[in-house]
N, C-alpha and C. Protein backbone atom coordinates (compact mmCIF):
# COMPACT_ATOMS: atom_id res chain seq x y z
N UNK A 1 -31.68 0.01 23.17
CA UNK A 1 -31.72 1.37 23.69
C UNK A 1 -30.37 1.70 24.34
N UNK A 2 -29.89 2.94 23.82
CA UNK A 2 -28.46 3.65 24.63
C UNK A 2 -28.84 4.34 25.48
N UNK A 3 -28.13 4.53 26.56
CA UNK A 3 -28.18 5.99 27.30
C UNK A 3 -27.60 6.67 26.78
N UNK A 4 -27.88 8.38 26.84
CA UNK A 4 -27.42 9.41 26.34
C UNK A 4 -26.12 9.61 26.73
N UNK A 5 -25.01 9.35 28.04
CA UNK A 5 -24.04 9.49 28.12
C UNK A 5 -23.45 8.45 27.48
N UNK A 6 -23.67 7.12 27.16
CA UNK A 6 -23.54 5.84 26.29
C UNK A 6 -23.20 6.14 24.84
N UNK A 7 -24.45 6.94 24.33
CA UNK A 7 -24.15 7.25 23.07
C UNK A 7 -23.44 8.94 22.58
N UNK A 8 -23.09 9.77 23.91
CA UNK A 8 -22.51 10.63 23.80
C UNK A 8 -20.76 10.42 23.75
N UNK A 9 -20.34 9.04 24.17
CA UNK A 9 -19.25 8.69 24.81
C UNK A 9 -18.63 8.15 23.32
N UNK A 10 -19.79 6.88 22.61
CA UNK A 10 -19.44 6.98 21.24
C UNK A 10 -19.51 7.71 20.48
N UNK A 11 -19.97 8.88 20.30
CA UNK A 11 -20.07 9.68 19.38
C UNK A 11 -18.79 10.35 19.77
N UNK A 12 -18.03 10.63 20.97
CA UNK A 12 -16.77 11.57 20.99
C UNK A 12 -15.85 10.21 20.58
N UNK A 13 -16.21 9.30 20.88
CA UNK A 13 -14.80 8.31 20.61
C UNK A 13 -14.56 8.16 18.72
N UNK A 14 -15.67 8.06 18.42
CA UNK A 14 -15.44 8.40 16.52
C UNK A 14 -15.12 9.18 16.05
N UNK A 15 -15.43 10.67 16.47
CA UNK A 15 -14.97 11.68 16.42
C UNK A 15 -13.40 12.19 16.25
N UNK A 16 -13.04 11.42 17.90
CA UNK A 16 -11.23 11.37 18.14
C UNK A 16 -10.71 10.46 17.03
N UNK A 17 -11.15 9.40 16.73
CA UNK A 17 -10.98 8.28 15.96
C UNK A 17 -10.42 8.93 14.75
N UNK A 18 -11.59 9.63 14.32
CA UNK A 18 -11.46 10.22 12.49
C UNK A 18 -10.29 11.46 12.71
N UNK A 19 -10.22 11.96 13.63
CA UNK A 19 -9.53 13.39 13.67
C UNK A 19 -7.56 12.88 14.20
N UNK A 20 -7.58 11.55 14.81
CA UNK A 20 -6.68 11.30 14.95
C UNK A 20 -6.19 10.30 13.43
N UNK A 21 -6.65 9.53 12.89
CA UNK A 21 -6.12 9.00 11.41
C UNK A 21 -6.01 10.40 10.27
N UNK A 22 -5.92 11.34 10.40
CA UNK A 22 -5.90 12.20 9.60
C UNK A 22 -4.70 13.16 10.14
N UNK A 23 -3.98 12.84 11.19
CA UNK A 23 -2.92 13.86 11.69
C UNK A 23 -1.52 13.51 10.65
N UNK A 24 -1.70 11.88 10.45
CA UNK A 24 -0.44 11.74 9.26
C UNK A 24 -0.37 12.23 8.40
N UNK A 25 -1.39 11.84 7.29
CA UNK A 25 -1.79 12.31 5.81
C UNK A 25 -1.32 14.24 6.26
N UNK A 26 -2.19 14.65 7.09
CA UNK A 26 -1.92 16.20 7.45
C UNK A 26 0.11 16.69 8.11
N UNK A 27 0.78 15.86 8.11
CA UNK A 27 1.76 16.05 8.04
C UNK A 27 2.77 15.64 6.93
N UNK A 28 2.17 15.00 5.86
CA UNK A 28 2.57 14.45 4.82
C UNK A 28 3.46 13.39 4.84
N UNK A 29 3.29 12.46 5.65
CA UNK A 29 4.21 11.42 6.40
C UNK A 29 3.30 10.38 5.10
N UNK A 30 4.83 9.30 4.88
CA UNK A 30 3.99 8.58 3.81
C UNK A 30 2.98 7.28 4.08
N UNK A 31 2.37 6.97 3.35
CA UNK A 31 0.77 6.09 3.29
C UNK A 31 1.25 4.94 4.43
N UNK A 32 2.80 4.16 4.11
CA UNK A 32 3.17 2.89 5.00
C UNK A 32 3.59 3.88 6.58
N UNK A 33 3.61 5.00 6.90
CA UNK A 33 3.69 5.40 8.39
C UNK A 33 2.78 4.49 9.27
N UNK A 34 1.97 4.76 8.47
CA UNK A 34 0.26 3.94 9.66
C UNK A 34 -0.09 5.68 10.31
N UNK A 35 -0.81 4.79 11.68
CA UNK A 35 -1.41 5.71 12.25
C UNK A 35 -0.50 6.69 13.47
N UNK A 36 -0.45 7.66 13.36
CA UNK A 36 0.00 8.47 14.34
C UNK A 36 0.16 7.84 15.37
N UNK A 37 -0.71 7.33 16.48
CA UNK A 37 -0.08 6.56 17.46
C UNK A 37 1.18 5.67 17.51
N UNK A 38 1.03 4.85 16.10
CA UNK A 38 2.11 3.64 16.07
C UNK A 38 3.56 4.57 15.45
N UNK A 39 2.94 5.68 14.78
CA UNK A 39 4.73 6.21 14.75
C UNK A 39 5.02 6.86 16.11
N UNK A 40 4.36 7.78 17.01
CA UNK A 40 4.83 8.18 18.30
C UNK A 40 5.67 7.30 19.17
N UNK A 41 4.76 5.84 18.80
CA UNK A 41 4.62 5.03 19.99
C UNK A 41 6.13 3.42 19.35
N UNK A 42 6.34 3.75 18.35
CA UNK A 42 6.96 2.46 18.10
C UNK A 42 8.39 3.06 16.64
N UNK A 43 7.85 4.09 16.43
CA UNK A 43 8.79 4.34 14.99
C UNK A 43 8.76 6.26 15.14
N UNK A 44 9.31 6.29 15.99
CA UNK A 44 9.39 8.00 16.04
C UNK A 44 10.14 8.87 15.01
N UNK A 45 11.22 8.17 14.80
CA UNK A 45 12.19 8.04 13.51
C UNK A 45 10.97 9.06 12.17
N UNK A 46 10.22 8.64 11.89
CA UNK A 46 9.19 8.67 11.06
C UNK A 46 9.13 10.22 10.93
N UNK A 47 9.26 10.96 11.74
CA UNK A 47 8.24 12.10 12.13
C UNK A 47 9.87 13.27 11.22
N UNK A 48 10.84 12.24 11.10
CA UNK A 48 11.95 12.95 10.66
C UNK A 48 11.40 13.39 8.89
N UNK A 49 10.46 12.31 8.48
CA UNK A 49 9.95 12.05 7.04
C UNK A 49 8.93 13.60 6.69
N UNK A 50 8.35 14.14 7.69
CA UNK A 50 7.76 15.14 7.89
C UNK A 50 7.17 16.41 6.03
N UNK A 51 6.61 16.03 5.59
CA UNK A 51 7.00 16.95 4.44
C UNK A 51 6.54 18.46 4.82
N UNK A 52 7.10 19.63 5.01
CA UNK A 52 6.68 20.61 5.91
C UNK A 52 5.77 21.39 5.17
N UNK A 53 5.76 21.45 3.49
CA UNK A 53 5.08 22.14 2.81
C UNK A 53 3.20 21.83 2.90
N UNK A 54 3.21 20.19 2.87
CA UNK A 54 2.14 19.66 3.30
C UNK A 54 1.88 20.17 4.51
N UNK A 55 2.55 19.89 5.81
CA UNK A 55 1.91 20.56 7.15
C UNK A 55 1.80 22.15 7.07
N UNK A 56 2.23 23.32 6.36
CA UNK A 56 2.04 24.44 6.45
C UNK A 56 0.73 24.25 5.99
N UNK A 57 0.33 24.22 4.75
CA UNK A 57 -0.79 23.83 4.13
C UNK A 57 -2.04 23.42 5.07
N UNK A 58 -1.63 21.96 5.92
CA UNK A 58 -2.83 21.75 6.72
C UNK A 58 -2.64 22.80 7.93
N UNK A 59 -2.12 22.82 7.83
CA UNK A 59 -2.35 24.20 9.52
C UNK A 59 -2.53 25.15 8.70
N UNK A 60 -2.95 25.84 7.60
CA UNK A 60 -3.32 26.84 7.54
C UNK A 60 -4.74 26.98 6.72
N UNK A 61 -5.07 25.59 6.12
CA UNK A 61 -6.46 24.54 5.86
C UNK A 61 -6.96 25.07 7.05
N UNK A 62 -6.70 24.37 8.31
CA UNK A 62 -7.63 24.32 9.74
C UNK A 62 -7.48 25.49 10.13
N UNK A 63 -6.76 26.31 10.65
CA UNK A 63 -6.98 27.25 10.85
C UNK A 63 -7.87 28.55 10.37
N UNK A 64 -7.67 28.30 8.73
CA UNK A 64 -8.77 28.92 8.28
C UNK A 64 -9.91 28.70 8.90
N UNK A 65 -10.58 27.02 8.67
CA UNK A 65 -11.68 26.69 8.81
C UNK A 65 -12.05 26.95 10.06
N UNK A 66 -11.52 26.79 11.14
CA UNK A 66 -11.64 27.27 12.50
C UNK A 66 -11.91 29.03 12.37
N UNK A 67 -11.63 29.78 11.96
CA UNK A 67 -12.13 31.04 12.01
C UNK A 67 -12.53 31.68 10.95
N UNK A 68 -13.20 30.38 10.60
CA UNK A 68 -14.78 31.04 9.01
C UNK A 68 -16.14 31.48 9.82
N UNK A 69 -16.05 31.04 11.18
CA UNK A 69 -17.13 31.74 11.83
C UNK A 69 -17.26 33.45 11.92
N UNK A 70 -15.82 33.20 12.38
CA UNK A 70 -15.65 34.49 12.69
C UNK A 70 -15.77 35.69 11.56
N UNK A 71 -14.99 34.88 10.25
CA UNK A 71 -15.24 35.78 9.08
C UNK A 71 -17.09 36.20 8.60
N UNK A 72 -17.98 35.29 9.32
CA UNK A 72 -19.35 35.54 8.65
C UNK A 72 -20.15 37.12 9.47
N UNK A 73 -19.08 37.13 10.57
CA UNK A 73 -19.17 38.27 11.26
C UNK A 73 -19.20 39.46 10.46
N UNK A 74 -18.33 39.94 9.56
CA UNK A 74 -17.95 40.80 8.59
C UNK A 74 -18.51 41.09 7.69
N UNK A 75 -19.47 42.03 7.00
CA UNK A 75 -20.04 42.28 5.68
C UNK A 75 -19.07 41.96 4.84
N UNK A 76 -18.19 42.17 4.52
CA UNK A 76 -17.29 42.29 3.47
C UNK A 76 -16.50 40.78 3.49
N UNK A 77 -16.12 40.28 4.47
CA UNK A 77 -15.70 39.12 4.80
C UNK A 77 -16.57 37.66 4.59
N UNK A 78 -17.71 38.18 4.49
CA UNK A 78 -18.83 37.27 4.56
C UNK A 78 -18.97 36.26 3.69
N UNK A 79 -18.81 36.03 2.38
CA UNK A 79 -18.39 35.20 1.42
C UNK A 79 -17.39 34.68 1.63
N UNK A 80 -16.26 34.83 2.19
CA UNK A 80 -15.23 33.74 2.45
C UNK A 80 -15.81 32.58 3.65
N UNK A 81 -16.76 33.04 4.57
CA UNK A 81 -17.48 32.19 5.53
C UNK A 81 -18.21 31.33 4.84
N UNK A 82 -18.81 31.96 4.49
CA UNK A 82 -20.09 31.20 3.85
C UNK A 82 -19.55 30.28 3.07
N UNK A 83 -18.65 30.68 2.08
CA UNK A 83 -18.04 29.56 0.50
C UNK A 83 -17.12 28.68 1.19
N UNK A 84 -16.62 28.92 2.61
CA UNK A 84 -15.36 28.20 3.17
C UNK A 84 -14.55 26.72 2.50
N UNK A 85 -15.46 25.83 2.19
CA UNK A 85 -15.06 24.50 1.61
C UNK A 85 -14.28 24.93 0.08
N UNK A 86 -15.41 26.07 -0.78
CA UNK A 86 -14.84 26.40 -2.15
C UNK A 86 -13.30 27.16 -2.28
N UNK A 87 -13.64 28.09 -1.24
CA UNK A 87 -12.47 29.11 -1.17
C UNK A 87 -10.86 28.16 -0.65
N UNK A 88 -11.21 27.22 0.02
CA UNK A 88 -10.05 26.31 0.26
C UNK A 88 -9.77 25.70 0.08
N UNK A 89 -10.73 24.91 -1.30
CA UNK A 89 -10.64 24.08 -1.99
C UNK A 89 -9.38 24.57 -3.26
N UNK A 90 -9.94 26.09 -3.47
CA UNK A 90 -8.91 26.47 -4.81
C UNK A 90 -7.87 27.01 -4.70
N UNK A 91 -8.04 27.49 -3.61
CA UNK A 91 -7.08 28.25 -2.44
C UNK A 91 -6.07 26.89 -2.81
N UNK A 92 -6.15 26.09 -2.02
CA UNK A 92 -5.10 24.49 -1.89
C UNK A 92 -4.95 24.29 -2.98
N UNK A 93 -5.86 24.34 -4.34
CA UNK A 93 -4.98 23.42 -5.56
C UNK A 93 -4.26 24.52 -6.18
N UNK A 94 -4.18 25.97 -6.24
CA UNK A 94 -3.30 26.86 -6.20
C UNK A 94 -2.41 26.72 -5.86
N UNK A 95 -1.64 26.60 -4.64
CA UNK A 95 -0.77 26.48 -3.74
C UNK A 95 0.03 25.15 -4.12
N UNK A 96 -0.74 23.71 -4.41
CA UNK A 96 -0.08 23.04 -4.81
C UNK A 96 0.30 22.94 -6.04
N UNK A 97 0.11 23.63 -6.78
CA UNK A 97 0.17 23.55 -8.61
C UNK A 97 1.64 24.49 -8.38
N UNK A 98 1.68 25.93 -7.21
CA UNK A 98 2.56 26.51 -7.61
C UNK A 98 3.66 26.31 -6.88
N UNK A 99 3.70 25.72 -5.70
CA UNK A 99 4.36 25.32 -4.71
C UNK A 99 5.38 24.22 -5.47
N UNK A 100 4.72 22.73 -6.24
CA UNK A 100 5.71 21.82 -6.59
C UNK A 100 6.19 22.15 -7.21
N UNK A 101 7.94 21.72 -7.10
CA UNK A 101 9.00 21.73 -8.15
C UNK A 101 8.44 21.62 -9.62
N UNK A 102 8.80 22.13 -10.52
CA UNK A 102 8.19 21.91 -12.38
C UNK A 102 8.86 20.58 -12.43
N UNK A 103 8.25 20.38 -13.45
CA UNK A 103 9.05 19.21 -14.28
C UNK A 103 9.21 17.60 -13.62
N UNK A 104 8.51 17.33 -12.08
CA UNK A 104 8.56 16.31 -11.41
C UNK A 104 7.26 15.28 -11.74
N UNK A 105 7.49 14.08 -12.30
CA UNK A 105 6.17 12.84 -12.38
C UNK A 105 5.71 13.01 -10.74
N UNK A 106 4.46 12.86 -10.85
CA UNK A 106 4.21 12.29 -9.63
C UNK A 106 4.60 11.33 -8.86
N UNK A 107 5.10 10.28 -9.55
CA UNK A 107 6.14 9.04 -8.69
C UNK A 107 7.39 10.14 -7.96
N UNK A 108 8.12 11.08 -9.01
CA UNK A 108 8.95 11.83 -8.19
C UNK A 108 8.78 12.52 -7.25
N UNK A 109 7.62 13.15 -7.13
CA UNK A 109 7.17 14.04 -6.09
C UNK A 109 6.66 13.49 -5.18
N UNK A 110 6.60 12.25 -4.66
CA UNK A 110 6.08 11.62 -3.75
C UNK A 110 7.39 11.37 -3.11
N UNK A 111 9.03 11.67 -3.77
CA UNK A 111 9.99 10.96 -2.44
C UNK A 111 10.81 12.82 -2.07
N UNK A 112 10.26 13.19 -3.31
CA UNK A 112 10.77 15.09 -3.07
C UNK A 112 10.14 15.31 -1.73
N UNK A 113 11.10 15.90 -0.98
CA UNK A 113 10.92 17.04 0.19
C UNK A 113 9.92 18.15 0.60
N UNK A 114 9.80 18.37 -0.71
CA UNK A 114 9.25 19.84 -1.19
C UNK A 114 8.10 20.06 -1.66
N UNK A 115 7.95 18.74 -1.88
CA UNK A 115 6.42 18.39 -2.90
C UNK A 115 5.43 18.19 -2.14
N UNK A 116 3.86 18.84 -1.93
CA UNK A 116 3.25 18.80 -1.22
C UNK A 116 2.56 17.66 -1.85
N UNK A 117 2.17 16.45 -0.47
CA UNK A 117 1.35 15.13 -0.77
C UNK A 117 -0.35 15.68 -1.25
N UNK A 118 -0.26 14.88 -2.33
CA UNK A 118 -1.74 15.44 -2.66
C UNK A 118 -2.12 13.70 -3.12
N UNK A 119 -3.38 13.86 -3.21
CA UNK A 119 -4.05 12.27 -3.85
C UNK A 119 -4.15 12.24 -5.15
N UNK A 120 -3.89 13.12 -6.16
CA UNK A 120 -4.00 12.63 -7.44
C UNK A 120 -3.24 13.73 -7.98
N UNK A 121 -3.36 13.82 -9.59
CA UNK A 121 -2.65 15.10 -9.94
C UNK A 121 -3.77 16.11 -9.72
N UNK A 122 -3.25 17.45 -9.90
CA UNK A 122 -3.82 18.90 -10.28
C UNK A 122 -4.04 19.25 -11.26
């Protein structure tokens, strides 16, 4: 048996857990960075690796998703709330199909600047 502040305490610590291993990948810093802490904290250098097209992308991923509430407010707006996962799902592979340089392998676009980090092709 937990106590409720016991198991409220783990439930925020997994929470921070998952939301902090996802700040790299969301800045497009590459796979050997590690975790955000250990580049702040030991390899700051790192943060120079930054791919910015990837971070526009996730800040504008979250941000959406952060105010899909607000869009369900809206008659007309209301389907972008509701579909939120779909609409940013195609929304993003749009953006990255038109965003990368032409003509780059994916091995190339993984050391390009410009190339937003994605996990597989488009």
């Amino acid at each position: 048996f937990l106590s409720r502040p016991a198991l409220s305490g783990f439930i925020t610590a997994s929470a921070l857990l998952a939301m902090l291993s996802q700040v790299s990948p969301m800045l497009g810093l590459p796979d050997s960075a590690g975790s955000i802490q250990k580049v702040l904290l030991h390899q700051p250098e790192r943060l120079l690796a930054v791919k910015w097209p990837t971070l526009l992308l996730s800040a504008v991923a979250t941000g959406y998703l952060l105010s899909a509430k607000r869009l369900k407010q809206h008659p007309r707006l209301k389907p972008l709330g509701d579909f939120k996962e779909l609409v940013l799902l195609g929304l993003g592979a749009a953006f990255c199909a038109a965003w990368d340089p032409p003509g780059l392998s994916q091995a190339e676009c993984v050391e390009h600047p410009l190339c937003v980090k994605v996990v597989g092709r488009i």
